[in-house]
PDBML (XML) file of the C-alpha atoms, coordinates in Angstrom:
<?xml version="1.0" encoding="UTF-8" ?>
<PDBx:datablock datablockName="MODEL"
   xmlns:PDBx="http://pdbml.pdb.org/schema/pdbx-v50.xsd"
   xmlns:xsi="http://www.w3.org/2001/XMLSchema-instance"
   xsi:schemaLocation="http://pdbml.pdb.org/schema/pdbx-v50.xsd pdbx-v50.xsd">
   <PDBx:atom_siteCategory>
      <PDBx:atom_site id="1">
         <PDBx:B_iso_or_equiv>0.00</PDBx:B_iso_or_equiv>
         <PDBx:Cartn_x>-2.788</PDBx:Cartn_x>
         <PDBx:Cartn_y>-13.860</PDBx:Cartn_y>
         <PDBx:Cartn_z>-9.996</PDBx:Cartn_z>
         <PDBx:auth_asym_id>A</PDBx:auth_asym_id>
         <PDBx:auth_atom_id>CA</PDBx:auth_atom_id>
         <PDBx:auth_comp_id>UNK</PDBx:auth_comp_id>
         <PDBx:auth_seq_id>1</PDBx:auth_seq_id>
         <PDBx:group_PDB>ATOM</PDBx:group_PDB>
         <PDBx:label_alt_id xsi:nil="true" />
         <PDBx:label_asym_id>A</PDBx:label_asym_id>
         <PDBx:label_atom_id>CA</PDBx:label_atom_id>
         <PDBx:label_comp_id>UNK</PDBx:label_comp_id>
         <PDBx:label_entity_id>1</PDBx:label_entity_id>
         <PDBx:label_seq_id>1</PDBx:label_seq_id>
         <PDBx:occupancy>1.00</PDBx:occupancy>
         <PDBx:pdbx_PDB_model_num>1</PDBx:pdbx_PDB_model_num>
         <PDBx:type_symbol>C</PDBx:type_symbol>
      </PDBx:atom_site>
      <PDBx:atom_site id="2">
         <PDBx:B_iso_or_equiv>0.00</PDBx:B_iso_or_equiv>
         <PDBx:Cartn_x>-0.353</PDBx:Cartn_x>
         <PDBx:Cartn_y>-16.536</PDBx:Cartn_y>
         <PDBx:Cartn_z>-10.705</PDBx:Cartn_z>
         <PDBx:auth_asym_id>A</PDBx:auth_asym_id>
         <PDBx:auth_atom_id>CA</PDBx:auth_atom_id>
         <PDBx:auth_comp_id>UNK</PDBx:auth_comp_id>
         <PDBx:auth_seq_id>2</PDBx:auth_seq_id>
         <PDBx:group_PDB>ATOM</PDBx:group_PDB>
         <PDBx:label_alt_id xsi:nil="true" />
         <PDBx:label_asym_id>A</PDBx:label_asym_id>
         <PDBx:label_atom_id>CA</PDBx:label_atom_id>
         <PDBx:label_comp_id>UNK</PDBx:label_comp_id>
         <PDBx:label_entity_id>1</PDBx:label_entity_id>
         <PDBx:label_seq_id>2</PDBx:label_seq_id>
         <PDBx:occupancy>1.00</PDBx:occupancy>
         <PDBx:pdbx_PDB_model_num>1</PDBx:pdbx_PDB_model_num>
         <PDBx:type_symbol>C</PDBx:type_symbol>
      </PDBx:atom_site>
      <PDBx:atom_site id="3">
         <PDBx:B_iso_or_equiv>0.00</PDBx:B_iso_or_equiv>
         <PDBx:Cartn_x>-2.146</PDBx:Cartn_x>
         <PDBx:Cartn_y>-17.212</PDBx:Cartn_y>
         <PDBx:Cartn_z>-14.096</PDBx:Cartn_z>
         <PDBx:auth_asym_id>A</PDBx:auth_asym_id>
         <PDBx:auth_atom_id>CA</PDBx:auth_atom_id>
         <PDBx:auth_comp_id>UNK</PDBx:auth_comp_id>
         <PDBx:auth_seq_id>3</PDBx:auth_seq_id>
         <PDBx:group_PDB>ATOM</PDBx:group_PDB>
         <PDBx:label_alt_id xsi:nil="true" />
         <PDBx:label_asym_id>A</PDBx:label_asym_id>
         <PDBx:label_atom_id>CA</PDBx:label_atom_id>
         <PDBx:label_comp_id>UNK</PDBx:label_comp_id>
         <PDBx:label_entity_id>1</PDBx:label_entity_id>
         <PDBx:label_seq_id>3</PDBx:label_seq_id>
         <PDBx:occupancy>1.00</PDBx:occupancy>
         <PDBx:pdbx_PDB_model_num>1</PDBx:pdbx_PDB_model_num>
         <PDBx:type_symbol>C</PDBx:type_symbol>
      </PDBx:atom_site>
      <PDBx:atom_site id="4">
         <PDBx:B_iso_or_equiv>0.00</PDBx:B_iso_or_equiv>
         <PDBx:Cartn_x>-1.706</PDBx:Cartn_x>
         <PDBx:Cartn_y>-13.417</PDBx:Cartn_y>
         <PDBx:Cartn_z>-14.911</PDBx:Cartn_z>
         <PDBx:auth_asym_id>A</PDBx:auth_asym_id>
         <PDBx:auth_atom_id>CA</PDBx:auth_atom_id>
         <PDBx:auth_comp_id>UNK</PDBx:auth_comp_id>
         <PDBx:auth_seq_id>4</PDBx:auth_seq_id>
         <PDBx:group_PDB>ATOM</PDBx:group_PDB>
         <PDBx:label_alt_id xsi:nil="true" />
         <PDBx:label_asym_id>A</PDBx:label_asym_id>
         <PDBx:label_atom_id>CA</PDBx:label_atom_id>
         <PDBx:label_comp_id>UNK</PDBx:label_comp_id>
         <PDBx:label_entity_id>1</PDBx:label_entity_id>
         <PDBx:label_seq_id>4</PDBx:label_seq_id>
         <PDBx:occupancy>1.00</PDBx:occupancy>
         <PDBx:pdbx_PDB_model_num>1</PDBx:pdbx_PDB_model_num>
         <PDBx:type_symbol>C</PDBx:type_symbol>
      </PDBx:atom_site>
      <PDBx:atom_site id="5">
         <PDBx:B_iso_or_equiv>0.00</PDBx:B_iso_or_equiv>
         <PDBx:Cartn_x>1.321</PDBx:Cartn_x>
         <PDBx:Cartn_y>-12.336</PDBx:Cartn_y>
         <PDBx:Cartn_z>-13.555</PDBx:Cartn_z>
         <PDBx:auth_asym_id>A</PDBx:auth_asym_id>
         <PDBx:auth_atom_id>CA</PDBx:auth_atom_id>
         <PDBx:auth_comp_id>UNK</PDBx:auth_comp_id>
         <PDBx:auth_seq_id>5</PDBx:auth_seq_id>
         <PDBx:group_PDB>ATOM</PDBx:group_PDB>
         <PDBx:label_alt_id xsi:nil="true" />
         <PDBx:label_asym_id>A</PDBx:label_asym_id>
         <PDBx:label_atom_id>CA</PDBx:label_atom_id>
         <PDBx:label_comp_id>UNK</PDBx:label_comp_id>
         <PDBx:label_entity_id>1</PDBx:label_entity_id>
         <PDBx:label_seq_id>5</PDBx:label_seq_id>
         <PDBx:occupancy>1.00</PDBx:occupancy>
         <PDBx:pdbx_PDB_model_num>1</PDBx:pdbx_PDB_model_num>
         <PDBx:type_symbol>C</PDBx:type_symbol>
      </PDBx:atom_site>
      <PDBx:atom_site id="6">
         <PDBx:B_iso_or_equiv>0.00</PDBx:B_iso_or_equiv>
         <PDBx:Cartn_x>3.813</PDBx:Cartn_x>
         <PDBx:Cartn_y>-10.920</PDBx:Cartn_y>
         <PDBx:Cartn_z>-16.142</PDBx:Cartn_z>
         <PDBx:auth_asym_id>A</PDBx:auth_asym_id>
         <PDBx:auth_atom_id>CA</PDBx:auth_atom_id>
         <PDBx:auth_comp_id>UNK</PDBx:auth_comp_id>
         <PDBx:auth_seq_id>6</PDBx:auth_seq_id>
         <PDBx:group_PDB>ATOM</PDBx:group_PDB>
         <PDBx:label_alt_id xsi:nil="true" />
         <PDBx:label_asym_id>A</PDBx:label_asym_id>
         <PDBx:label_atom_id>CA</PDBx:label_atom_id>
         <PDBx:label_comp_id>UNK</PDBx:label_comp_id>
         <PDBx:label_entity_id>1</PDBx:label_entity_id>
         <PDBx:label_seq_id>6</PDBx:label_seq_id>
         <PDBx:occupancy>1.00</PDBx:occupancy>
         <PDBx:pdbx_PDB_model_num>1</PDBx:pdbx_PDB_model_num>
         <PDBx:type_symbol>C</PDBx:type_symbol>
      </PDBx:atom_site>
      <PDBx:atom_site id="7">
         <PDBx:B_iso_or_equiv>0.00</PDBx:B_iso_or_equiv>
         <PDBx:Cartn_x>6.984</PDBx:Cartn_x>
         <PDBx:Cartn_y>-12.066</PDBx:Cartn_y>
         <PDBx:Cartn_z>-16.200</PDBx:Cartn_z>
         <PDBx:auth_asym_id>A</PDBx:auth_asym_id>
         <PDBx:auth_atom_id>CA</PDBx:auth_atom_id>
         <PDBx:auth_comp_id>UNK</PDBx:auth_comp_id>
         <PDBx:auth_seq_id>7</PDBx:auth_seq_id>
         <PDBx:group_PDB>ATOM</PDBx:group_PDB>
         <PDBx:label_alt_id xsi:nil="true" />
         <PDBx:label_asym_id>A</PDBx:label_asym_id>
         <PDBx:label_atom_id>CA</PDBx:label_atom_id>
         <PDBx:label_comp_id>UNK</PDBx:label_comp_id>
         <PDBx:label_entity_id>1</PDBx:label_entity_id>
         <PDBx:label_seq_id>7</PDBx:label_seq_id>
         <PDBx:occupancy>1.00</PDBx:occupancy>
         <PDBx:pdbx_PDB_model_num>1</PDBx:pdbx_PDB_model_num>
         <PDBx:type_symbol>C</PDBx:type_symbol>
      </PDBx:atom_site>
      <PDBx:atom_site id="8">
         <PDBx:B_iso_or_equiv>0.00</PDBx:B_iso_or_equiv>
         <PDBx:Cartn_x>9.746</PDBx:Cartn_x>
         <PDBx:Cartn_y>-10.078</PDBx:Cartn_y>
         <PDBx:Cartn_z>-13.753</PDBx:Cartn_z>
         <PDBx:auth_asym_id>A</PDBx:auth_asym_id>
         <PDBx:auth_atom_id>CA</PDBx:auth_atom_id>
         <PDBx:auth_comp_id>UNK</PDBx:auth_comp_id>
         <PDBx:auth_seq_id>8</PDBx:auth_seq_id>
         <PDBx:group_PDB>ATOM</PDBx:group_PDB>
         <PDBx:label_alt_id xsi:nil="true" />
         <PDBx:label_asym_id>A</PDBx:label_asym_id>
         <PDBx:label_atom_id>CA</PDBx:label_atom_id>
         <PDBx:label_comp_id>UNK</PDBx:label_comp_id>
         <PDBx:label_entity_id>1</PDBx:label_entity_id>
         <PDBx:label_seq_id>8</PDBx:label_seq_id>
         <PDBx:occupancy>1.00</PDBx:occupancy>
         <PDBx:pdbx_PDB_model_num>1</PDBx:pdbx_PDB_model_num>
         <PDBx:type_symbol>C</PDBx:type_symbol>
      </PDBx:atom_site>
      <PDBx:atom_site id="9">
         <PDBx:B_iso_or_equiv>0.00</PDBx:B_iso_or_equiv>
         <PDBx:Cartn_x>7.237</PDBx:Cartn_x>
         <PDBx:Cartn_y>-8.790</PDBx:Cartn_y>
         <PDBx:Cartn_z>-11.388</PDBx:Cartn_z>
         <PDBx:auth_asym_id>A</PDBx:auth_asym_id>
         <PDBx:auth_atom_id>CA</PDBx:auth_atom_id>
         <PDBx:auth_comp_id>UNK</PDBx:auth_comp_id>
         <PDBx:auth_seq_id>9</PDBx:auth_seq_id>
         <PDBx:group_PDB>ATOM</PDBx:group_PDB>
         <PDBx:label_alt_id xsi:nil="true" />
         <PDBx:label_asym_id>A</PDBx:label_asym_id>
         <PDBx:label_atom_id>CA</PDBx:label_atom_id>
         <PDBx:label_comp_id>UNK</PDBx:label_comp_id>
         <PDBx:label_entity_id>1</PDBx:label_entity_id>
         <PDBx:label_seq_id>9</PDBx:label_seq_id>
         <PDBx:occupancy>1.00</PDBx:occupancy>
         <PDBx:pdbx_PDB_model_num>1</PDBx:pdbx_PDB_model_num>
         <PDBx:type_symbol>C</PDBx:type_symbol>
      </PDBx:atom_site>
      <PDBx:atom_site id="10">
         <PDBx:B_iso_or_equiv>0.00</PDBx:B_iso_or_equiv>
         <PDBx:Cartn_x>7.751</PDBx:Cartn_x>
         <PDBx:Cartn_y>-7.978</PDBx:Cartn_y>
         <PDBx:Cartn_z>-7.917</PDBx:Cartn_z>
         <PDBx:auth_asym_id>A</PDBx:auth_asym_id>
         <PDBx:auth_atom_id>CA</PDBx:auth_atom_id>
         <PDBx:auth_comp_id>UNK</PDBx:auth_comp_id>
         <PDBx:auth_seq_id>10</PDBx:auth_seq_id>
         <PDBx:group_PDB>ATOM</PDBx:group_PDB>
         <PDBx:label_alt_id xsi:nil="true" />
         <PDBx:label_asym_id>A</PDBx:label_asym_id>
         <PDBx:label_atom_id>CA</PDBx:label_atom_id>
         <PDBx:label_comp_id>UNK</PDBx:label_comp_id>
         <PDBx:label_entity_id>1</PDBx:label_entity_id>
         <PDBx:label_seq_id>10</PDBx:label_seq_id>
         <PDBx:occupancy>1.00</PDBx:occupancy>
         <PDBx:pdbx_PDB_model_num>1</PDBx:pdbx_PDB_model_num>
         <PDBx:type_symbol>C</PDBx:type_symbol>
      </PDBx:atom_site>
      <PDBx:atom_site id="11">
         <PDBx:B_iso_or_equiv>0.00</PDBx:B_iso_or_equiv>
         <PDBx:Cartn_x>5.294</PDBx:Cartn_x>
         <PDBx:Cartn_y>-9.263</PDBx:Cartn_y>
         <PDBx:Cartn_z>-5.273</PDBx:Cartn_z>
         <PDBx:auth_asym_id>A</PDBx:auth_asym_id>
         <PDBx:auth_atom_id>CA</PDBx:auth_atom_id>
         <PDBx:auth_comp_id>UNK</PDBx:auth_comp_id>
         <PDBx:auth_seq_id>11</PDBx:auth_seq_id>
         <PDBx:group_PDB>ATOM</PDBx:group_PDB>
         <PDBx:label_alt_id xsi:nil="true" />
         <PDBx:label_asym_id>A</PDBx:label_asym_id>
         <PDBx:label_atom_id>CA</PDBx:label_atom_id>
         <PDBx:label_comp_id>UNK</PDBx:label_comp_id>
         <PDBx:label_entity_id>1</PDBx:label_entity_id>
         <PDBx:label_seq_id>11</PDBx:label_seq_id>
         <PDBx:occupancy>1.00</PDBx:occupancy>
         <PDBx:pdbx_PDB_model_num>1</PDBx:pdbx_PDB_model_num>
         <PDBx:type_symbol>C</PDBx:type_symbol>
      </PDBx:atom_site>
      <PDBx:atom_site id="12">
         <PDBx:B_iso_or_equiv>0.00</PDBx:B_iso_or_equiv>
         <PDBx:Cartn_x>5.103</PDBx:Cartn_x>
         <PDBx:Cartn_y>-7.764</PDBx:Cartn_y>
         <PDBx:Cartn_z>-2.159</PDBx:Cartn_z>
         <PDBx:auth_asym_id>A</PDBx:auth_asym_id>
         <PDBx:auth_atom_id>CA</PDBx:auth_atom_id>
         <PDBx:auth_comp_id>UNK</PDBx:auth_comp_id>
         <PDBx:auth_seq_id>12</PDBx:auth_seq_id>
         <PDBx:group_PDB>ATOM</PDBx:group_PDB>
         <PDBx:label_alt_id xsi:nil="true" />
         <PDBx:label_asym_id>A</PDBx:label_asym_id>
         <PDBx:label_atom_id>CA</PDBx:label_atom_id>
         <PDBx:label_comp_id>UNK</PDBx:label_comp_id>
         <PDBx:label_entity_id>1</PDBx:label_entity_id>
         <PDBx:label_seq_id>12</PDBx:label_seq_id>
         <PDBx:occupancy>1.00</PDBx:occupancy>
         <PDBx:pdbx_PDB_model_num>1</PDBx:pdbx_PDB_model_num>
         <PDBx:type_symbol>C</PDBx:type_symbol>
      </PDBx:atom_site>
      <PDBx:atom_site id="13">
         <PDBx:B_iso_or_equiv>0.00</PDBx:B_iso_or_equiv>
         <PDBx:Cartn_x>2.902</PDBx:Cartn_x>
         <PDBx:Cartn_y>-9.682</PDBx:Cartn_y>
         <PDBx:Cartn_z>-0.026</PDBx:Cartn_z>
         <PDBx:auth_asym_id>A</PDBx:auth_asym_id>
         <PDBx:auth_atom_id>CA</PDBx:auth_atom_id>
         <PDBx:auth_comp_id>UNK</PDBx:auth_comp_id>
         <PDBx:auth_seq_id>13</PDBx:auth_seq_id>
         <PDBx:group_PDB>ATOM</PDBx:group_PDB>
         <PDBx:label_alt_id xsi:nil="true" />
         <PDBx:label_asym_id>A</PDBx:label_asym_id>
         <PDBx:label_atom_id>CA</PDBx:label_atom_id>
         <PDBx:label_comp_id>UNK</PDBx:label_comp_id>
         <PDBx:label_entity_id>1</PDBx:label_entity_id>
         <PDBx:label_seq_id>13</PDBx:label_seq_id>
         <PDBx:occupancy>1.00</PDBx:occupancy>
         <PDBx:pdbx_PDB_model_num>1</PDBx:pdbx_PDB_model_num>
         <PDBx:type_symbol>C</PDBx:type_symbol>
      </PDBx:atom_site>
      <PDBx:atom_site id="14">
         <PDBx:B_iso_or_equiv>0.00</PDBx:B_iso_or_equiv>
         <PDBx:Cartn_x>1.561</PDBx:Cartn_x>
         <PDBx:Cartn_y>-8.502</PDBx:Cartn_y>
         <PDBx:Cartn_z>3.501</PDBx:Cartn_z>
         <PDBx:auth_asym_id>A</PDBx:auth_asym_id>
         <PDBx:auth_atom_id>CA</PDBx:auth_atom_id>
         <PDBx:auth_comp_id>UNK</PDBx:auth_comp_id>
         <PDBx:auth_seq_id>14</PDBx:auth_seq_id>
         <PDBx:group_PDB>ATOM</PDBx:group_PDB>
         <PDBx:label_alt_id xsi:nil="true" />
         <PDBx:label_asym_id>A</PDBx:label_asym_id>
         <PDBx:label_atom_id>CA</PDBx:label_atom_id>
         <PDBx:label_comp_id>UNK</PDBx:label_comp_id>
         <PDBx:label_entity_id>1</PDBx:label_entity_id>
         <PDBx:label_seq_id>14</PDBx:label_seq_id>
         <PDBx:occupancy>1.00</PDBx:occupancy>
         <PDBx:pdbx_PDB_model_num>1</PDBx:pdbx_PDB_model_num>
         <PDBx:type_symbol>C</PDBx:type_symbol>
      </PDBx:atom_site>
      <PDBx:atom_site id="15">
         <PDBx:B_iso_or_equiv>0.00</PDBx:B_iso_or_equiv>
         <PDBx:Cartn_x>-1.071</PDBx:Cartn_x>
         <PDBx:Cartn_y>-10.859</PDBx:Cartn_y>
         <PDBx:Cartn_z>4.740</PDBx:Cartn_z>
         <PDBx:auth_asym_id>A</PDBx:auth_asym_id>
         <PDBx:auth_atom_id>CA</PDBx:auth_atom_id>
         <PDBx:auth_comp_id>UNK</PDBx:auth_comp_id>
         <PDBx:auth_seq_id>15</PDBx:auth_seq_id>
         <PDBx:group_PDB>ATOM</PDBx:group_PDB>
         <PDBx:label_alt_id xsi:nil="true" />
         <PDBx:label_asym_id>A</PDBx:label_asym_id>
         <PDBx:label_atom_id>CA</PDBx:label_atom_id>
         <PDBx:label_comp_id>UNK</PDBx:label_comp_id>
         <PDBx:label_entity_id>1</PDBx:label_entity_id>
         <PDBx:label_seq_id>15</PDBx:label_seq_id>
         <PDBx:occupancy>1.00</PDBx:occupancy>
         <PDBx:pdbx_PDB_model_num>1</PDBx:pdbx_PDB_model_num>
         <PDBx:type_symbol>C</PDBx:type_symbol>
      </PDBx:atom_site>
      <PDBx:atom_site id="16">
         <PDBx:B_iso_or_equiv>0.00</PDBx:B_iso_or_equiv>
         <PDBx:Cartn_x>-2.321</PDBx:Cartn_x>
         <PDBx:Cartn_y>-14.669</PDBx:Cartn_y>
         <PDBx:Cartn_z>5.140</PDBx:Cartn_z>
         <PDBx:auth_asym_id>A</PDBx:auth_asym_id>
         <PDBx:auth_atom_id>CA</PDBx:auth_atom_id>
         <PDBx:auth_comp_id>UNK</PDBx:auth_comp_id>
         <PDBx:auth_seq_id>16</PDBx:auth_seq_id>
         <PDBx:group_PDB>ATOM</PDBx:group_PDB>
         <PDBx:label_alt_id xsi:nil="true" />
         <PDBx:label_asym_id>A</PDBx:label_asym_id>
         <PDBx:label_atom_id>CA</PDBx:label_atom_id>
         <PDBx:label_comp_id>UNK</PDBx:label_comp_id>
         <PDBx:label_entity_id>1</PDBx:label_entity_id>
         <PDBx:label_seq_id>16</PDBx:label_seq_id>
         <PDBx:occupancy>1.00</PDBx:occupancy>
         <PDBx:pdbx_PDB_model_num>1</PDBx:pdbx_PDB_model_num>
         <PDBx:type_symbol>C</PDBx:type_symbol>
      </PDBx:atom_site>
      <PDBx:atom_site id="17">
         <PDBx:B_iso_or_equiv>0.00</PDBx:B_iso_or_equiv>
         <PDBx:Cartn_x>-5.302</PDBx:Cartn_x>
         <PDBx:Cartn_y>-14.344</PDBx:Cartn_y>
         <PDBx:Cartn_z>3.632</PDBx:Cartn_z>
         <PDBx:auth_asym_id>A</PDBx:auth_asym_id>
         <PDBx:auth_atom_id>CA</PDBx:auth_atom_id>
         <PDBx:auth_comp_id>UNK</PDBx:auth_comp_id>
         <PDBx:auth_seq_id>17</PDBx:auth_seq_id>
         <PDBx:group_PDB>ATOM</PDBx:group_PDB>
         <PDBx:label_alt_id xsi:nil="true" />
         <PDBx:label_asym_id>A</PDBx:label_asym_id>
         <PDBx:label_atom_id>CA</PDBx:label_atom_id>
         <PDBx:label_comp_id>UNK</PDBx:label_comp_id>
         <PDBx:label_entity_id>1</PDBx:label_entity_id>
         <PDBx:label_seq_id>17</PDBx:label_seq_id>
         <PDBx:occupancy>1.00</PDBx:occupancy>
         <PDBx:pdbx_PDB_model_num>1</PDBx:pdbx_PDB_model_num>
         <PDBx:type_symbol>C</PDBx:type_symbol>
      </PDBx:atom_site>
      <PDBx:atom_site id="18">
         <PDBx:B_iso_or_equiv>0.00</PDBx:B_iso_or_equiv>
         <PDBx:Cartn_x>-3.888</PDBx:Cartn_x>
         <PDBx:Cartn_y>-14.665</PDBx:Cartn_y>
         <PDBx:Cartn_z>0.289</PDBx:Cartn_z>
         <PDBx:auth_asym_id>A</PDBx:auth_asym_id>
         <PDBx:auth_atom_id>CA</PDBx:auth_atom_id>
         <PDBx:auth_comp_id>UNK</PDBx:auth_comp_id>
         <PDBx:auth_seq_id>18</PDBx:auth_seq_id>
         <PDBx:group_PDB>ATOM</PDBx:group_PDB>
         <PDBx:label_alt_id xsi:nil="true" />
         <PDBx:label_asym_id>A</PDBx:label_asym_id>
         <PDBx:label_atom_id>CA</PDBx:label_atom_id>
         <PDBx:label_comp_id>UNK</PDBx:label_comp_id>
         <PDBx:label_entity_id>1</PDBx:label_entity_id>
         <PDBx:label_seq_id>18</PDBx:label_seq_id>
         <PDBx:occupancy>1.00</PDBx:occupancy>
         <PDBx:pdbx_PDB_model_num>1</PDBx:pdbx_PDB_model_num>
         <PDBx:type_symbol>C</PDBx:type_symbol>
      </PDBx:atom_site>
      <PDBx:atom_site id="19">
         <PDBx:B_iso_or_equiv>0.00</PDBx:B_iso_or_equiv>
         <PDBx:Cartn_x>-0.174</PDBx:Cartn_x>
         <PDBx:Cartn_y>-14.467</PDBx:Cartn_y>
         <PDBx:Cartn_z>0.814</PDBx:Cartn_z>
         <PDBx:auth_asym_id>A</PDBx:auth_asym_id>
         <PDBx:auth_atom_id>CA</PDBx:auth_atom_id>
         <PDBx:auth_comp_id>UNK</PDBx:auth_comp_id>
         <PDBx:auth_seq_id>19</PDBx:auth_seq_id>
         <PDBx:group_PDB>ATOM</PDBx:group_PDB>
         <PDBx:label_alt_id xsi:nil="true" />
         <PDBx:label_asym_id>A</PDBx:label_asym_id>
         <PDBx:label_atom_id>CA</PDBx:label_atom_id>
         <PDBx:label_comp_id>UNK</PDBx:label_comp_id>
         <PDBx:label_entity_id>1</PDBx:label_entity_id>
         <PDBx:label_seq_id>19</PDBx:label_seq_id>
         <PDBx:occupancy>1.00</PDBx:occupancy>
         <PDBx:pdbx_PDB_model_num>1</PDBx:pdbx_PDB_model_num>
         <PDBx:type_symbol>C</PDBx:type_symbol>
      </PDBx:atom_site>
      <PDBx:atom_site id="20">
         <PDBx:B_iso_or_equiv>0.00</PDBx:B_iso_or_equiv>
         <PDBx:Cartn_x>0.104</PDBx:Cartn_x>
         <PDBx:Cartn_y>-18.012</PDBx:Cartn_y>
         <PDBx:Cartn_z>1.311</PDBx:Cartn_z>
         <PDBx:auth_asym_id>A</PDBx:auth_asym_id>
         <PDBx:auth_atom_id>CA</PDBx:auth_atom_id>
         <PDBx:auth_comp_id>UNK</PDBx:auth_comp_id>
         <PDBx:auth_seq_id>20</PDBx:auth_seq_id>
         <PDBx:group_PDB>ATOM</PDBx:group_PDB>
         <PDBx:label_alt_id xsi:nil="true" />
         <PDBx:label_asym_id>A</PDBx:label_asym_id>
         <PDBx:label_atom_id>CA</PDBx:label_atom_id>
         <PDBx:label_comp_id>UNK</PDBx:label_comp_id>
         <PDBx:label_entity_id>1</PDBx:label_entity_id>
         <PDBx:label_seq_id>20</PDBx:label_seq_id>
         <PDBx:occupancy>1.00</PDBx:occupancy>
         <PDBx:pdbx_PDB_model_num>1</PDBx:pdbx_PDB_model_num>
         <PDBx:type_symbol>C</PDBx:type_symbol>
      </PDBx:atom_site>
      <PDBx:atom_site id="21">
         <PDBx:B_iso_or_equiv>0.00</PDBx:B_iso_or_equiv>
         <PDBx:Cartn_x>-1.959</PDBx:Cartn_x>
         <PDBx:Cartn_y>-19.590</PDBx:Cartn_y>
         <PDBx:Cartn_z>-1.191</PDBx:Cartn_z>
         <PDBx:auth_asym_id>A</PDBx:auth_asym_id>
         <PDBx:auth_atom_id>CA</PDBx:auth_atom_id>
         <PDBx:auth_comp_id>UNK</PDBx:auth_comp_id>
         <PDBx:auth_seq_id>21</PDBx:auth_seq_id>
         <PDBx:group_PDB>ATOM</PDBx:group_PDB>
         <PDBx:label_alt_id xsi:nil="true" />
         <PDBx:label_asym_id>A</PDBx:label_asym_id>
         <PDBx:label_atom_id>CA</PDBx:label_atom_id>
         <PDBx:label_comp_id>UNK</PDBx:label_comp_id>
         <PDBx:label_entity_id>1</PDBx:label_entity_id>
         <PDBx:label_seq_id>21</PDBx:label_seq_id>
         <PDBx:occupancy>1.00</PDBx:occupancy>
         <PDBx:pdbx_PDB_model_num>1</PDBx:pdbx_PDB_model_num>
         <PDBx:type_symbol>C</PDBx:type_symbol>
      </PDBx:atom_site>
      <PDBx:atom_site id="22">
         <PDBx:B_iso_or_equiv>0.00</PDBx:B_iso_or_equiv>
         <PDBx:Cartn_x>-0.449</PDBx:Cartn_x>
         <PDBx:Cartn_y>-17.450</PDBx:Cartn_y>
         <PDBx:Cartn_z>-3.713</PDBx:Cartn_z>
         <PDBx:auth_asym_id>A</PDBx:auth_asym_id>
         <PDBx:auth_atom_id>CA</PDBx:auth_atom_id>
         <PDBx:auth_comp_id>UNK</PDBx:auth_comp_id>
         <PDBx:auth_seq_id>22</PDBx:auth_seq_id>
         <PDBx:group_PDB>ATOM</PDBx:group_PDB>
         <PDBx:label_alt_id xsi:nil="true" />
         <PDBx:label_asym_id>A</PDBx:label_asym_id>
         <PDBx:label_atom_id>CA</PDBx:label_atom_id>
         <PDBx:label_comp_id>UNK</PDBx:label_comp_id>
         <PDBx:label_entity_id>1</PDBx:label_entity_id>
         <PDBx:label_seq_id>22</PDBx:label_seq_id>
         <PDBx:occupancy>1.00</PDBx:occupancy>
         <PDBx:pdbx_PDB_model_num>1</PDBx:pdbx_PDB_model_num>
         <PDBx:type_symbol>C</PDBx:type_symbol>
      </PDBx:atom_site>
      <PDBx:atom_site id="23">
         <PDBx:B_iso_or_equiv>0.00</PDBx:B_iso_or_equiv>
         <PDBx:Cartn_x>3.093</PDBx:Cartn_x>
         <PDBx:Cartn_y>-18.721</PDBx:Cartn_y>
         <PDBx:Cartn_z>-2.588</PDBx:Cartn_z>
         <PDBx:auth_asym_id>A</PDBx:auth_asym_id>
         <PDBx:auth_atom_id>CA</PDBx:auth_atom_id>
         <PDBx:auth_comp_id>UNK</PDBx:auth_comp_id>
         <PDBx:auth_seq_id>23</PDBx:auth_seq_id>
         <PDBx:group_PDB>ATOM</PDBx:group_PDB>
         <PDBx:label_alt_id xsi:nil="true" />
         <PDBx:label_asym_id>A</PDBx:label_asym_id>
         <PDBx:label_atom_id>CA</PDBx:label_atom_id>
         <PDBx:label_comp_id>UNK</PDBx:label_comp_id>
         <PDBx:label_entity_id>1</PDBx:label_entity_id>
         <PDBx:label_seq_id>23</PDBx:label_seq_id>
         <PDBx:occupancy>1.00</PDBx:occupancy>
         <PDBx:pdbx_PDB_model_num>1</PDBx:pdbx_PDB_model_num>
         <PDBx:type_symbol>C</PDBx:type_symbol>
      </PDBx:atom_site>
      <PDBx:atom_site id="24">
         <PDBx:B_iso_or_equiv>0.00</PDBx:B_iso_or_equiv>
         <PDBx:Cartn_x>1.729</PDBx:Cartn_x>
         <PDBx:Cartn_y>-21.619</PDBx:Cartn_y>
         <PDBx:Cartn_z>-3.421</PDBx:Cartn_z>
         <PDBx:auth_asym_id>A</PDBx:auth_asym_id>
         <PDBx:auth_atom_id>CA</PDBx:auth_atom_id>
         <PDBx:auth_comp_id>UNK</PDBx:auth_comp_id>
         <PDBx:auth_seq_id>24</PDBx:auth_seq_id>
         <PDBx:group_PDB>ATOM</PDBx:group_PDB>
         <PDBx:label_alt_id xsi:nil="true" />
         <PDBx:label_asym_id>A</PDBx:label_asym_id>
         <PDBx:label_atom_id>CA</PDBx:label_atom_id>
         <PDBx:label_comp_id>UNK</PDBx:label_comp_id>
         <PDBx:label_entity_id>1</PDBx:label_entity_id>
         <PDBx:label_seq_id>24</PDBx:label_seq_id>
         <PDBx:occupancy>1.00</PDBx:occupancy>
         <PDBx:pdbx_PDB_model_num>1</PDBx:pdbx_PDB_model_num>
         <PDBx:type_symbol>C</PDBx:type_symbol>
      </PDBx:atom_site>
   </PDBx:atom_siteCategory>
</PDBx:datablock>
């Protein structure tokens, strides 16, 4: 996701599965 993520997205994240890493 962070590889692909287009520039001036919005991320809402709900979760610590993957909400942290991807913080990260």
């Amino acid at each position: 996701l962070a590889r692909s993520l287009p520039a001036g997205a919005i991320v809402s994240v709900e979760g610590g599965t993957c909400g942290y890493p991807f913080y990260a």
